[in-house]
PDB file of N, CA and C in Angstrom:
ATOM      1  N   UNK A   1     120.405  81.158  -1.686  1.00  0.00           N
ATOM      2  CA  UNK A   1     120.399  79.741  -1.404  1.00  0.00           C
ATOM      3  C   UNK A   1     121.716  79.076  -1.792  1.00  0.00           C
ATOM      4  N   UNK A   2     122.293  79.707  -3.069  1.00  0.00           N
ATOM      5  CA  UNK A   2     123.894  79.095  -3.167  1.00  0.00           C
ATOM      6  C   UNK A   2     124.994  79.418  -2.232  1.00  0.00           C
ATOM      7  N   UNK A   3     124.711  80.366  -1.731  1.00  0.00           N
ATOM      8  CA  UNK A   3     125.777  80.919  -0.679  1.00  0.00           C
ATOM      9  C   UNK A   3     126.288  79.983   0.576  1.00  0.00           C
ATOM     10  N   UNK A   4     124.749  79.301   0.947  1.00  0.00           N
ATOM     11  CA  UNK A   4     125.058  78.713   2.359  1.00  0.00           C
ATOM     12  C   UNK A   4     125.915  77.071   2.020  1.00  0.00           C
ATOM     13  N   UNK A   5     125.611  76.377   0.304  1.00  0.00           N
ATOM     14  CA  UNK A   5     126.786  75.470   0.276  1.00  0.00           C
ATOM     15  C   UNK A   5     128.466  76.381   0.311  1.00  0.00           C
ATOM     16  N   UNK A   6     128.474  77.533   0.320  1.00  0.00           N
ATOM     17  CA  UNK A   6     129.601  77.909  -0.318  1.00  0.00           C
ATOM     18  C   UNK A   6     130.489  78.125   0.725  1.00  0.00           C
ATOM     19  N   UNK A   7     129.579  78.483   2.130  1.00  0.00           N
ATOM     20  CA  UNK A   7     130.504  79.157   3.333  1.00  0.00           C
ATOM     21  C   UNK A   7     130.417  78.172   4.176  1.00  0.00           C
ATOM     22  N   UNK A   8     129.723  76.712   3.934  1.00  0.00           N
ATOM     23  CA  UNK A   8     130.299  75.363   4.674  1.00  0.00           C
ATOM     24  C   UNK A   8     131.170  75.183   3.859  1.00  0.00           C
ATOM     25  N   UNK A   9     131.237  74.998   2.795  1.00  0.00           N
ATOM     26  CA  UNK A   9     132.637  74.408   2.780  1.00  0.00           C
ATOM     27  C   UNK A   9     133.628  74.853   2.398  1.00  0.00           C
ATOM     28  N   UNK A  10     133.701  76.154   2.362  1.00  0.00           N
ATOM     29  CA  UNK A  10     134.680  77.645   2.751  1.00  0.00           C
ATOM     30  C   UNK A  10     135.006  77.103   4.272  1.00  0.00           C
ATOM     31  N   UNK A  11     134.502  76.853   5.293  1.00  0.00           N
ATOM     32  CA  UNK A  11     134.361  76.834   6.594  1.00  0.00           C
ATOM     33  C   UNK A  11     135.604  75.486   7.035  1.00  0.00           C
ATOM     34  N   UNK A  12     134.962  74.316   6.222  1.00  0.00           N
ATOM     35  CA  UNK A  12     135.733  73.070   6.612  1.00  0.00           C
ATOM     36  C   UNK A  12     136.446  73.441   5.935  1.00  0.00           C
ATOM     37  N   UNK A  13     137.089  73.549   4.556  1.00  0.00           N
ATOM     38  CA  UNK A  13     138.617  73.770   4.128  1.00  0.00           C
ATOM     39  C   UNK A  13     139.148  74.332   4.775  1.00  0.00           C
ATOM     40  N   UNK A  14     138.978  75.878   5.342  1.00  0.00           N
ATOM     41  CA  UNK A  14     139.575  76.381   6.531  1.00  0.00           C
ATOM     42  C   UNK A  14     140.193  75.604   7.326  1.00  0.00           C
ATOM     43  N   UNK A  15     139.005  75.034   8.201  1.00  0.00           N
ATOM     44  CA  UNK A  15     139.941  74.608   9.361  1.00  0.00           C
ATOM     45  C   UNK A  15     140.560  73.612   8.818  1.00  0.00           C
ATOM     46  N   UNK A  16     140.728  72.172   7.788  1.00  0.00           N
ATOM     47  CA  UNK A  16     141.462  71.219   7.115  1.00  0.00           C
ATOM     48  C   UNK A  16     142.568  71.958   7.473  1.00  0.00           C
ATOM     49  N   UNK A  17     142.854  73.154   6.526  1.00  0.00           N
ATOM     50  CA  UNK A  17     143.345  73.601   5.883  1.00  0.00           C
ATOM     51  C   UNK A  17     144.709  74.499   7.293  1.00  0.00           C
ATOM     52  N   UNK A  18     144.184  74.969   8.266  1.00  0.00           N
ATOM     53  CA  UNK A  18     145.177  75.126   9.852  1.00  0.00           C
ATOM     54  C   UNK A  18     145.222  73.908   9.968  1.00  0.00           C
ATOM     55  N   UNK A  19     144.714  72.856  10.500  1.00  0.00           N
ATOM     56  CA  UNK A  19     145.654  71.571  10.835  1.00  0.00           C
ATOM     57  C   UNK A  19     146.085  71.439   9.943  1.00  0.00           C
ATOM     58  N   UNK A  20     146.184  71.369   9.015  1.00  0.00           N
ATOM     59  CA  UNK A  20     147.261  70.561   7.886  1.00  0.00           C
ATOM     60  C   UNK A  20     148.693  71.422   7.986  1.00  0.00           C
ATOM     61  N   UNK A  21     148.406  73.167   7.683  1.00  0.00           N
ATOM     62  CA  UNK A  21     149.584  73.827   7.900  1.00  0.00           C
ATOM     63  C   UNK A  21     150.013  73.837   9.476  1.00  0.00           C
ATOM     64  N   UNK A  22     149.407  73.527  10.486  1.00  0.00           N
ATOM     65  CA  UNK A  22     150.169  72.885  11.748  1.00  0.00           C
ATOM     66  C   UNK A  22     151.066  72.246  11.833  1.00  0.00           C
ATOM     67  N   UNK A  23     150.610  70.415  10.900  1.00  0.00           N
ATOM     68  CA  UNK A  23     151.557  69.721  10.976  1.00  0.00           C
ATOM     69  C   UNK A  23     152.468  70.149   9.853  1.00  0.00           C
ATOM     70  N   UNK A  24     152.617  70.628   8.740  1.00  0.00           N
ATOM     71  CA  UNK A  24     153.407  70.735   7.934  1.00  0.00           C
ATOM     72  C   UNK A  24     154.330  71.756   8.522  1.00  0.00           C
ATOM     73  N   UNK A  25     153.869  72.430   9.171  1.00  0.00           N
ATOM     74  CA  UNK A  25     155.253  73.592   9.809  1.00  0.00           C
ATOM     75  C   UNK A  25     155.559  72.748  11.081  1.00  0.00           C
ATOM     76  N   UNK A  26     155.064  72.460  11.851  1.00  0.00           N
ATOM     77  CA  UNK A  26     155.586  71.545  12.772  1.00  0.00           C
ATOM     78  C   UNK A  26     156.770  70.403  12.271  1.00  0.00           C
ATOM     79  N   UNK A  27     156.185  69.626  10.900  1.00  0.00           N
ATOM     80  CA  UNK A  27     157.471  68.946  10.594  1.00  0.00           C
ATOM     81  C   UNK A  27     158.446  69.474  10.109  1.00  0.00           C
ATOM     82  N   UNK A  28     158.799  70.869   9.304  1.00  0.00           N
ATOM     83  CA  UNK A  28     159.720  70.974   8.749  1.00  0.00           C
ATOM     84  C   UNK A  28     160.387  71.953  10.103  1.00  0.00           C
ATOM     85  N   UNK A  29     159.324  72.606  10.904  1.00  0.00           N
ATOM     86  CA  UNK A  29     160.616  73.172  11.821  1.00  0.00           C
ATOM     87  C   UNK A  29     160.881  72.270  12.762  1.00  0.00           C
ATOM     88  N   UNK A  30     161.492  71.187  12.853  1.00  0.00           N
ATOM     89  CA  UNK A  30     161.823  70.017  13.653  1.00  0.00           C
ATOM     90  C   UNK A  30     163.606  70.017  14.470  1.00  0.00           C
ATOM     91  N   UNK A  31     163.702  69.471  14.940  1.00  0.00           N
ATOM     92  CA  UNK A  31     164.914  69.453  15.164  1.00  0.00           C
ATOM     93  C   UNK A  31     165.706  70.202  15.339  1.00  0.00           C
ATOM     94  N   UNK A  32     166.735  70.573  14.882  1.00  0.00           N
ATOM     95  CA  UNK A  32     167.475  72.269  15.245  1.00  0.00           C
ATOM     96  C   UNK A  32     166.880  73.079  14.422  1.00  0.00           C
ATOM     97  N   UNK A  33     165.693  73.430  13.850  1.00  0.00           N
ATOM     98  CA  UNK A  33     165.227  74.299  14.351  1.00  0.00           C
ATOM     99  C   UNK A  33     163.498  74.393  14.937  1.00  0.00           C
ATOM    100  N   UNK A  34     163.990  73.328  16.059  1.00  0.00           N
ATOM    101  CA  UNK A  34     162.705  73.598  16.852  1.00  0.00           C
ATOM    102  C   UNK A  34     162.569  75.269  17.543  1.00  0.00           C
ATOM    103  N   UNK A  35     163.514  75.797  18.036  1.00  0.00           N
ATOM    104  CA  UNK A  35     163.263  77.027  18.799  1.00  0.00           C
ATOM    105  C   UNK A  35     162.755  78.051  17.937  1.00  0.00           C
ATOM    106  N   UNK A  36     162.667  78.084  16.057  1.00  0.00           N
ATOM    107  CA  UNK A  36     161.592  79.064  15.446  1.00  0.00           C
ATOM    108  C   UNK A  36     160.341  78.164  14.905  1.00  0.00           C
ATOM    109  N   UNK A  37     160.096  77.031  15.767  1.00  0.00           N
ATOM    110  CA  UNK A  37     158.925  76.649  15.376  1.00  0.00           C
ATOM    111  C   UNK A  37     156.904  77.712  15.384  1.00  0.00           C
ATOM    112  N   UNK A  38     157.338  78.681  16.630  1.00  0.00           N
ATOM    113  CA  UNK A  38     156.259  79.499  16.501  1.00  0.00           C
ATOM    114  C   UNK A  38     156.345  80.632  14.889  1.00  0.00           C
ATOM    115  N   UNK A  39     157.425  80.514  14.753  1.00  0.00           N
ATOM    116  CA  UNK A  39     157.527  81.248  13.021  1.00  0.00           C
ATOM    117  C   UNK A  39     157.391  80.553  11.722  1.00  0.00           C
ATOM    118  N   UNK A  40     157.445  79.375  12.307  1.00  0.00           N
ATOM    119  CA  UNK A  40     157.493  78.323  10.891  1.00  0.00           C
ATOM    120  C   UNK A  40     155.978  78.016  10.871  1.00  0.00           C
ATOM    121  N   UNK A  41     155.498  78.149  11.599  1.00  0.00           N
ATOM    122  CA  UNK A  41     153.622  77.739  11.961  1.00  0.00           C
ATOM    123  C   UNK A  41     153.142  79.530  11.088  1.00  0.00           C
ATOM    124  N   UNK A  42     153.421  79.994  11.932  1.00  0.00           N
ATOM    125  CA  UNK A  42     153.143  81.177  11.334  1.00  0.00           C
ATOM    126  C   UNK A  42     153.196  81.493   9.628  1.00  0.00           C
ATOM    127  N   UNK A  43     154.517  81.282   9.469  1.00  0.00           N
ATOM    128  CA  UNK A  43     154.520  81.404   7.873  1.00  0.00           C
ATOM    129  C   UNK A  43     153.480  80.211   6.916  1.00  0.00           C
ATOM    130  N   UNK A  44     153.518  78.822   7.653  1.00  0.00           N
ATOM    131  CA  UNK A  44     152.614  78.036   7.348  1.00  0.00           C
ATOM    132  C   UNK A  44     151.071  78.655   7.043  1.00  0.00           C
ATOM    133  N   UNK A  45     150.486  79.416   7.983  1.00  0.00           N
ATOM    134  CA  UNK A  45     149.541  79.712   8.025  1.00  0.00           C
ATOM    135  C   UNK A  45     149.357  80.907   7.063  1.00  0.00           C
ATOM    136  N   UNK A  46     150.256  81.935   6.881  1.00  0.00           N
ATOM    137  CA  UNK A  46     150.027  82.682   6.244  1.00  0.00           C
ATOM    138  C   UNK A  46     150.029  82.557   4.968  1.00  0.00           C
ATOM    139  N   UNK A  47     150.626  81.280   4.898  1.00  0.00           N
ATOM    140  CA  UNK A  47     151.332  81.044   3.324  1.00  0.00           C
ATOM    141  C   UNK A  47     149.536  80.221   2.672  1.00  0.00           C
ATOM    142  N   UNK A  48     149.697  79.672   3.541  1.00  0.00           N
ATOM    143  CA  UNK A  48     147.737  78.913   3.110  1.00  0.00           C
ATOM    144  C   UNK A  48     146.858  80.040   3.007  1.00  0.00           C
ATOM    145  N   UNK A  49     146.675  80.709   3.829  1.00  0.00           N
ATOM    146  CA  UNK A  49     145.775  82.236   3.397  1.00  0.00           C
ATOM    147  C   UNK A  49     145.538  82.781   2.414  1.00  0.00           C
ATOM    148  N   UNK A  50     147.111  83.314   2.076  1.00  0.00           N
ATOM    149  CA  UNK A  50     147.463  83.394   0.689  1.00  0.00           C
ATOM    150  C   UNK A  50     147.371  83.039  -0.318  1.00  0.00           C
ATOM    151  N   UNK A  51     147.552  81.576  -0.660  1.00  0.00           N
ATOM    152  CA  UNK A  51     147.364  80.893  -1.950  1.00  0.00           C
ATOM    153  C   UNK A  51     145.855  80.325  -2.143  1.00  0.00           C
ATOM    154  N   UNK A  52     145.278  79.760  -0.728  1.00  0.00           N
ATOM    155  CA  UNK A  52     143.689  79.999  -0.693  1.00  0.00           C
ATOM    156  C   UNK A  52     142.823  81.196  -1.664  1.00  0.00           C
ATOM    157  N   UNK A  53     143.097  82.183  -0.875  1.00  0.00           N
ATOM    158  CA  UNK A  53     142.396  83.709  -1.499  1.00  0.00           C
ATOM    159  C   UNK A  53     142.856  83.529  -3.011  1.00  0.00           C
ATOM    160  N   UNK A  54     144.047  83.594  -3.383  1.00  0.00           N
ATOM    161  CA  UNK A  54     144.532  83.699  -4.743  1.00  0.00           C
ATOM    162  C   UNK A  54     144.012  82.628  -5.420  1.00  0.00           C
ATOM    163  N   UNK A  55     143.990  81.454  -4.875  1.00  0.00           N
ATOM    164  CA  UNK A  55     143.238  80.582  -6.140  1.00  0.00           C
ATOM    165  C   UNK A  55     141.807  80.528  -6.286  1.00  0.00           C
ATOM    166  N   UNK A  56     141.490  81.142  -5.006  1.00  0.00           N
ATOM    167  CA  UNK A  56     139.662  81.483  -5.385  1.00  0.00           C
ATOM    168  C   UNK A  56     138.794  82.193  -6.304  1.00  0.00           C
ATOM    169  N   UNK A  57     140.025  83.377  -5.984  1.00  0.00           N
ATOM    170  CA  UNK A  57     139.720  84.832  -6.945  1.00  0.00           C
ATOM    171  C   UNK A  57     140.441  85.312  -8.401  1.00  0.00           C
ATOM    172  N   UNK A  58     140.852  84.038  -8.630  1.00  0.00           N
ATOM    173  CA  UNK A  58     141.644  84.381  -9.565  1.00  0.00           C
ATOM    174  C   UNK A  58     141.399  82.604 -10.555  1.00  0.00           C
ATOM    175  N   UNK A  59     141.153  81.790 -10.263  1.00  0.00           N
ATOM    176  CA  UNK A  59     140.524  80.667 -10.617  1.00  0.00           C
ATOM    177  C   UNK A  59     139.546  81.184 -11.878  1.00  0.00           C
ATOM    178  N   UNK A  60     139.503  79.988 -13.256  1.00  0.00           N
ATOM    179  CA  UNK A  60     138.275  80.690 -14.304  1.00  0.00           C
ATOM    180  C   UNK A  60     137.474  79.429 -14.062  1.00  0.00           C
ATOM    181  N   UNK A  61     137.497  78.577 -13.431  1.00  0.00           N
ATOM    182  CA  UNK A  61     136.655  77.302 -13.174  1.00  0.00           C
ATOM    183  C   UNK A  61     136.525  77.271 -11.887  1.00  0.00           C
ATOM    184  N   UNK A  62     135.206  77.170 -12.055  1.00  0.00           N
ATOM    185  CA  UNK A  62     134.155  77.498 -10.349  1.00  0.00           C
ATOM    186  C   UNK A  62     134.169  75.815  -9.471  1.00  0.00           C
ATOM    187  N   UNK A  63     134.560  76.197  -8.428  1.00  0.00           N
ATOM    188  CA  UNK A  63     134.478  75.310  -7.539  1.00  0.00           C
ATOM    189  C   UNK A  63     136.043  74.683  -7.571  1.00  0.00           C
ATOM    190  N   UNK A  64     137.049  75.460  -7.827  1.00  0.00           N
ATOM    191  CA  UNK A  64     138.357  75.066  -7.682  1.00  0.00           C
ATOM    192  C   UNK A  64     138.892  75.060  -6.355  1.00  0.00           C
ATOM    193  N   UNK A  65     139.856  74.185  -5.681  1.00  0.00           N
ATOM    194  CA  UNK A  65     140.348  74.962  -4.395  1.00  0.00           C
ATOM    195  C   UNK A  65     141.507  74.818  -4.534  1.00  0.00           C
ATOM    196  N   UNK A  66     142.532  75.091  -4.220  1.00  0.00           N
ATOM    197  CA  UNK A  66     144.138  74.849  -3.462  1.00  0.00           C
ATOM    198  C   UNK A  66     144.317  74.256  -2.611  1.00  0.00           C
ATOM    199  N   UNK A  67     145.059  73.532  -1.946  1.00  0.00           N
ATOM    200  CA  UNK A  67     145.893  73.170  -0.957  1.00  0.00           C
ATOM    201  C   UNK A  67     147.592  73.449  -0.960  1.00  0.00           C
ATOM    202  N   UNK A  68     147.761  73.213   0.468  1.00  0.00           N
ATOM    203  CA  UNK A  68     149.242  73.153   0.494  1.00  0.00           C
ATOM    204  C   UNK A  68     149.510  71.832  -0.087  1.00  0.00           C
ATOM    205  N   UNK A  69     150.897  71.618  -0.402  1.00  0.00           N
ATOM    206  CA  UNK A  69     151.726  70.549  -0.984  1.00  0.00           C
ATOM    207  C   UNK A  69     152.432  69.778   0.059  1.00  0.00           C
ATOM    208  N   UNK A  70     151.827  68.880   0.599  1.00  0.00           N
ATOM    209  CA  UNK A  70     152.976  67.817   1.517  1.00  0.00           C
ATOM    210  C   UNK A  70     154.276  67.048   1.170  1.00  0.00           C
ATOM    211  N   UNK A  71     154.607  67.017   0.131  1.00  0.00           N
ATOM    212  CA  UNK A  71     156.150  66.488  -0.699  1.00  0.00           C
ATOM    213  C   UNK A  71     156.703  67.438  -0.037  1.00  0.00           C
ATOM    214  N   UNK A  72     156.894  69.193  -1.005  1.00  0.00           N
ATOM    215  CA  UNK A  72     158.197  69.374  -0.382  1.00  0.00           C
ATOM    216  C   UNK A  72     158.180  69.583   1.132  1.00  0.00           C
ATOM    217  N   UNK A  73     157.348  69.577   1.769  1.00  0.00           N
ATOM    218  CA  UNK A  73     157.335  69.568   3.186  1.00  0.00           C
ATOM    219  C   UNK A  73     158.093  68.267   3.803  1.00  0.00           C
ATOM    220  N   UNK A  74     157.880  67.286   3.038  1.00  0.00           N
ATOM    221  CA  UNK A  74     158.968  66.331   3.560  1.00  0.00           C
ATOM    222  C   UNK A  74     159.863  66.089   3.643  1.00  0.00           C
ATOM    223  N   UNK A  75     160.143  67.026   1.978  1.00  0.00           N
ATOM    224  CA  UNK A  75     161.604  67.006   1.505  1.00  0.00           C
ATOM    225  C   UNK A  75     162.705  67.752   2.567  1.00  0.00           C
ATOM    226  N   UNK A  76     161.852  69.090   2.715  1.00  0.00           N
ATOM    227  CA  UNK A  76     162.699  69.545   3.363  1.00  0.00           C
ATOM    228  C   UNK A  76     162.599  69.076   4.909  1.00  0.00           C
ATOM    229  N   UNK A  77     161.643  68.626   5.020  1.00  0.00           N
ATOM    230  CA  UNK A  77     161.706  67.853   6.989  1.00  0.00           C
ATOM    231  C   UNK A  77     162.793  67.015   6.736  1.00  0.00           C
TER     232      UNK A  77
END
C-alpha cells in the first residue's frame, strides 16, 4: 500500500523533472551554440537521472528529492 504513493510521485517528478532539464539545456545551449543544442538536452537529461538516482539511494532521510539548479543555468545562459 506504500508503494503506490511512492511511484506517483516518482512518476510526476520525472516528468517535472524532463521539462525542466528541456528548458534548462535549451537556455544555456542558446545562441552560438544553438547547433549542439541536441547534446546540451541530452547531457541535461542525463545529468537529472543521475543526481535523481543518487540522491534517492544514497539519502539517510526518507522522502528527500533533488532537483536541478536553475541559477547556474542562467549564469551560464
Amino acid at each position: 500500500m506504500r508503494l503506490l504513493p511512492g511511484l506517483v510521485a516518482g512518476a510526476v517528478l520525472g516528468v517535472t523533472e524532463v521539462i525542466f532539464s528541456l528548458s534548462l539545456g535549451s537556455l544555456v545551449f542558446s545562441g552560438d551554440l544553438a547547433p549542439y543544442l541536441p547534446f546540451g538536452i541530452g547531457i541535461a537529461l542525463v545529468t537529472s537521472i543521475v543526481m535523481l538516482i543518487g540522491v534517492s539511494l544514497t539519502s539517510l532521510v526518507t522522502g528527500v528529492i533533488g532537483s536541478t539548479q536553475d541559477t547556474t543555468s542562467v549564469i551560464l545562459g
